[in-house]
Protein backbone atom coordinates (compact mmCIF):
# COMPACT_ATOMS: atom_id res chain seq x y z
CA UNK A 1 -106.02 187.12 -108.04
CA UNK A 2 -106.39 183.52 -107.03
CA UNK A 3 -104.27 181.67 -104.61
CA UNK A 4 -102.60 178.54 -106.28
CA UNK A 5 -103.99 175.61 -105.20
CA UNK A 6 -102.24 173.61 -102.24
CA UNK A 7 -103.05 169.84 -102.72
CA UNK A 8 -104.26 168.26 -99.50
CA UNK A 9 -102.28 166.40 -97.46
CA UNK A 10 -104.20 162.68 -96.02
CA UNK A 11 -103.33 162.23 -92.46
CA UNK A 12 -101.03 159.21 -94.06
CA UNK A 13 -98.54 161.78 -95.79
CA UNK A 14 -98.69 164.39 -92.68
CA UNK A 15 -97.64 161.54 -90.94
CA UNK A 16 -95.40 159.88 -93.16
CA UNK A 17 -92.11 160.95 -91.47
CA UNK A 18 -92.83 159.47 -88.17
CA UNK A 19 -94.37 156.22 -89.43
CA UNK A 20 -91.58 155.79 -91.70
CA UNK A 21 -89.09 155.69 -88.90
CA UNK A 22 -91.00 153.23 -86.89
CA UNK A 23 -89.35 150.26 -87.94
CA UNK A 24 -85.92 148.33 -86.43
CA UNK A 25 -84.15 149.29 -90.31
CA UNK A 26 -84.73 152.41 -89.16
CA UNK A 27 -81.46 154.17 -88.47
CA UNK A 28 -83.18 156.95 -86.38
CA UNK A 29 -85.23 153.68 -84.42
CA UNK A 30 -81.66 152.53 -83.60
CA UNK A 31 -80.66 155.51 -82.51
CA UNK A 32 -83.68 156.24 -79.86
CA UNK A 33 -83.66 152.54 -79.17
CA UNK A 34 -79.72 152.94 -77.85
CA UNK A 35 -80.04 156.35 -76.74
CA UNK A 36 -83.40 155.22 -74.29
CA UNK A 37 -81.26 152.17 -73.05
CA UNK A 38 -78.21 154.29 -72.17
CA UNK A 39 -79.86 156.69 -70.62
CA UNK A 40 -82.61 154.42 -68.61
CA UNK A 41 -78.76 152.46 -67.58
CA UNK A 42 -77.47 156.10 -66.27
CA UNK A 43 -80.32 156.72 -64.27
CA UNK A 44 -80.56 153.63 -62.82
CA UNK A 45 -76.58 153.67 -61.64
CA UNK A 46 -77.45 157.57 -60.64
CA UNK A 47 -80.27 155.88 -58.72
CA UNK A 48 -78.53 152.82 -57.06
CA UNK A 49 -75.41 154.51 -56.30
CA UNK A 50 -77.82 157.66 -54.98
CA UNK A 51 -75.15 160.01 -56.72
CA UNK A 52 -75.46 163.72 -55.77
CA UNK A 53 -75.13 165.69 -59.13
CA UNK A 54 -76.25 163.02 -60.55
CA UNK A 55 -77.49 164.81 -64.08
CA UNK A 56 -73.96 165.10 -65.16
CA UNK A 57 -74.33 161.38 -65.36
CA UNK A 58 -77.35 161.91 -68.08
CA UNK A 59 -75.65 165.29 -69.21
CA UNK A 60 -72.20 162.81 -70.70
CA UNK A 61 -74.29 160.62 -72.01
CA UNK A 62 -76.39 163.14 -74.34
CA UNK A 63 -73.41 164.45 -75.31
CA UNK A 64 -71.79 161.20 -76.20
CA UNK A 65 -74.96 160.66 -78.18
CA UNK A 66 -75.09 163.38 -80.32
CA UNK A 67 -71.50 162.83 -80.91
CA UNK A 68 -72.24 158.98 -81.93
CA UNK A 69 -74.95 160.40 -84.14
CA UNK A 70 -73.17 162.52 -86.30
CA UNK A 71 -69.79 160.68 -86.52
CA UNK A 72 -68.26 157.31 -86.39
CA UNK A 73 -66.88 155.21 -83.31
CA UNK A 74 -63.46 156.10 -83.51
CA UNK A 75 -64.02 159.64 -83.23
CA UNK A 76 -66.54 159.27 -80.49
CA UNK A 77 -63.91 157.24 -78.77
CA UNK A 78 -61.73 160.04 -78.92
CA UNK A 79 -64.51 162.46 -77.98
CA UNK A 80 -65.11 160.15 -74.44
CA UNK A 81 -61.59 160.21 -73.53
CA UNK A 82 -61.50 163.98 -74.45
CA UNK A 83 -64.37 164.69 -72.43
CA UNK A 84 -63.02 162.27 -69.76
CA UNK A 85 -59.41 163.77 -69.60
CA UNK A 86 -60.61 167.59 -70.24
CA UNK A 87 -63.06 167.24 -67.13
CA UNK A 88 -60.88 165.79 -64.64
CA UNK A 89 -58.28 168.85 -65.87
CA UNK A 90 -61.33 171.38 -65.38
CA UNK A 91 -62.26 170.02 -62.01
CA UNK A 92 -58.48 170.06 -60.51
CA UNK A 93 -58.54 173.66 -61.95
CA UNK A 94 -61.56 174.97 -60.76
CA UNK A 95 -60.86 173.29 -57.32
CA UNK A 96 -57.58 174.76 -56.93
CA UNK A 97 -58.95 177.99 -57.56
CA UNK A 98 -62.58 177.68 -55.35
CA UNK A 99 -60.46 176.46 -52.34
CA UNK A 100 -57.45 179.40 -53.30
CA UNK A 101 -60.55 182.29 -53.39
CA UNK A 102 -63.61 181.16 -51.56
CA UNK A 103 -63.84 183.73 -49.44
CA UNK A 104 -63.68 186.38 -51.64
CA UNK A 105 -66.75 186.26 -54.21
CA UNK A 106 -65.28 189.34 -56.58
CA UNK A 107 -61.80 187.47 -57.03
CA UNK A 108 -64.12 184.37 -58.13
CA UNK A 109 -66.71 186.31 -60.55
CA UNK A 110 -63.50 187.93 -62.42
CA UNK A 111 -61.84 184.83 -62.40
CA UNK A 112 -65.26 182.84 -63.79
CA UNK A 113 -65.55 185.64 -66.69
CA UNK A 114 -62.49 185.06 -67.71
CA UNK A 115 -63.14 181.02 -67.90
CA UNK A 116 -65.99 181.69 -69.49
CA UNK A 117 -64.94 184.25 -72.33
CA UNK A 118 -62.07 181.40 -72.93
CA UNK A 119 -64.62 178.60 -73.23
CA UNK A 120 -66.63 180.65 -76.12
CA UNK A 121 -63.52 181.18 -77.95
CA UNK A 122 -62.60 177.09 -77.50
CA UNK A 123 -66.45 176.48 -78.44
CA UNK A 124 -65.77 178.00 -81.88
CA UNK A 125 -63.05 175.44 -82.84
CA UNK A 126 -64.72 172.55 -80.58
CA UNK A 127 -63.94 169.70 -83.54
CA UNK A 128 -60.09 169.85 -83.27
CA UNK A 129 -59.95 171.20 -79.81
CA UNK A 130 -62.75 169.31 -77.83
CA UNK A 131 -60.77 168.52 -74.80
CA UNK A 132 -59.74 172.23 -74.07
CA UNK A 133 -63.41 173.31 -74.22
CA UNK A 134 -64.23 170.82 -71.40
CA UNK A 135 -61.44 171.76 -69.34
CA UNK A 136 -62.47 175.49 -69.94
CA UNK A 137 -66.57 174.73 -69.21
CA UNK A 138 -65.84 172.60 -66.60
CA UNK A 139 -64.08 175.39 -64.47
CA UNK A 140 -66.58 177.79 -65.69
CA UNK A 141 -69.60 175.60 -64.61
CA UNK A 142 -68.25 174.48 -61.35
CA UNK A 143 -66.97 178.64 -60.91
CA UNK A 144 -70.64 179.31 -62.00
CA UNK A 145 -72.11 176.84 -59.39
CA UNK A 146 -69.91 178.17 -56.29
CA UNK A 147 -71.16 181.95 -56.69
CA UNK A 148 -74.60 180.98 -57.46
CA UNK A 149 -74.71 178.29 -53.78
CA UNK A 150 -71.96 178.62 -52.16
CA UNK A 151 -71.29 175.90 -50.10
CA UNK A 152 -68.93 174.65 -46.65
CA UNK A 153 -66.72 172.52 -48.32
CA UNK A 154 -65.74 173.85 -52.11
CA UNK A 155 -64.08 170.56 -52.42
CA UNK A 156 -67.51 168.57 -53.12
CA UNK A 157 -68.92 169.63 -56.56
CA UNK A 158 -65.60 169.55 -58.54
CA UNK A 159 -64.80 165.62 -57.34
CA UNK A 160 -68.94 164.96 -57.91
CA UNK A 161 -68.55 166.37 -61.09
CA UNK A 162 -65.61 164.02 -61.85
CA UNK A 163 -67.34 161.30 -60.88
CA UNK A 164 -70.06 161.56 -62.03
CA UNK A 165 -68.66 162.57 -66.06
CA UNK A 166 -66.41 159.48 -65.77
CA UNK A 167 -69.63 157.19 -65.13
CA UNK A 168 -71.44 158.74 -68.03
C-alpha cells in the first residue's frame, strides 16, 4: 500500500497566514495594533499611578478586547458599563461579607462556594446576563483572594479592585 502523496509546502505557503496579515488592511493588524496601544496605555497609568492590583487594569482591558473583536461598538459599550456596574455591585458584596465574616475562615469558604457555583451557572448565559456574572466573579475572586492571603484590613482589595476595573 502506498501513502498518497502530500504536495510540499514552500516556506512562502507555511507562512502565508502570518505574512498575509502583516499589512495596515489587515483587520487582525488593526486589531493587535489597538489592542498593543491599549494595553501599553494601561500599564503605563498602572505604572504612574503605582496601582496595587494593578493587573485588573490589563485583566478589563483583555476582556474589553475580545469583546470588541467579536462584536460591534454598541454592544461593547454595553459590555463596559456591564462590567463597570456588575464589579462595583461584586465588590460592595464581597466587602460586606469579608468585613461581616473575617474571622471565621469556614463561614467564608461556604459562603465563596456558593458564589462560585452561582457564577458557573451565570457563565452559561453570559451574552444576555453579563453584568450578573461580574457581580457573581467579582465576590468569588475577591472571597477567593481573602482565604488564600488574608490580610489586616479586608477593606483594601474589594475598593482596589474597583478601581482598578473602572480604569481599565
Amino acid at each position: 500500500i502506498q501513502e498518497p502523496l502530500q504536495p510540499q509546502l514552500t516556506w512562502q505557503d507555511r507562512f502565508r497566514p502570518l505574512t498575509s496579515n502583516l499589512s495596515v488592511h489587515s483587520k487582525h493588524f488593526q486589531y493587535a495594533i489597538f489592542f498593543a496601544i491599549t494595553g501599553a496605555v494601561g500599564m503605563l497609568i498602572v505604572q504612574w499611578f503605582k496601582l496595587p492590583e494593578g493587573d485588573w487594569v490589563l485583566i478589563s482591558v483583555i476582556v474589553i478586547q475580545s469583546v470588541i473583536l467579536y462584536s460591534e461598538i454598541s454592544l461593547t459599550l454595553s459590555k463596559v458599563v456591564h462590567r463597570i456596574i456588575g464589579t462595583i455591585i461584586g465588590g460592595i458584596i464581597a466587602l460586606i461579607i469579608i468585613d461581616s465574616v473575617f474571622q471565621n475562615i469556614w463561614l467564608l469558604f461556604l459562603l465563596f462556594l456558593i458564589f462560585t457555583i452561582t457564577c458557573a451557572s451565570f457563565a452559561k448565559m453570559i451574552k444576555r446576563n453579563y453584568a450578573f456574572f461580574v457581580i457573581f466573579m467579582t465576590v468569588t475572586t475577591l472571597l477567593f483572594g481573602e482565604i488564600s492571603y488574608p490580610t489586616t484590613d479586608p477593606t483594601a482589595a474589594p475598593l482596589e479592585r474597583i478601581q482598578n476595573i473602572f480604569i481599565g
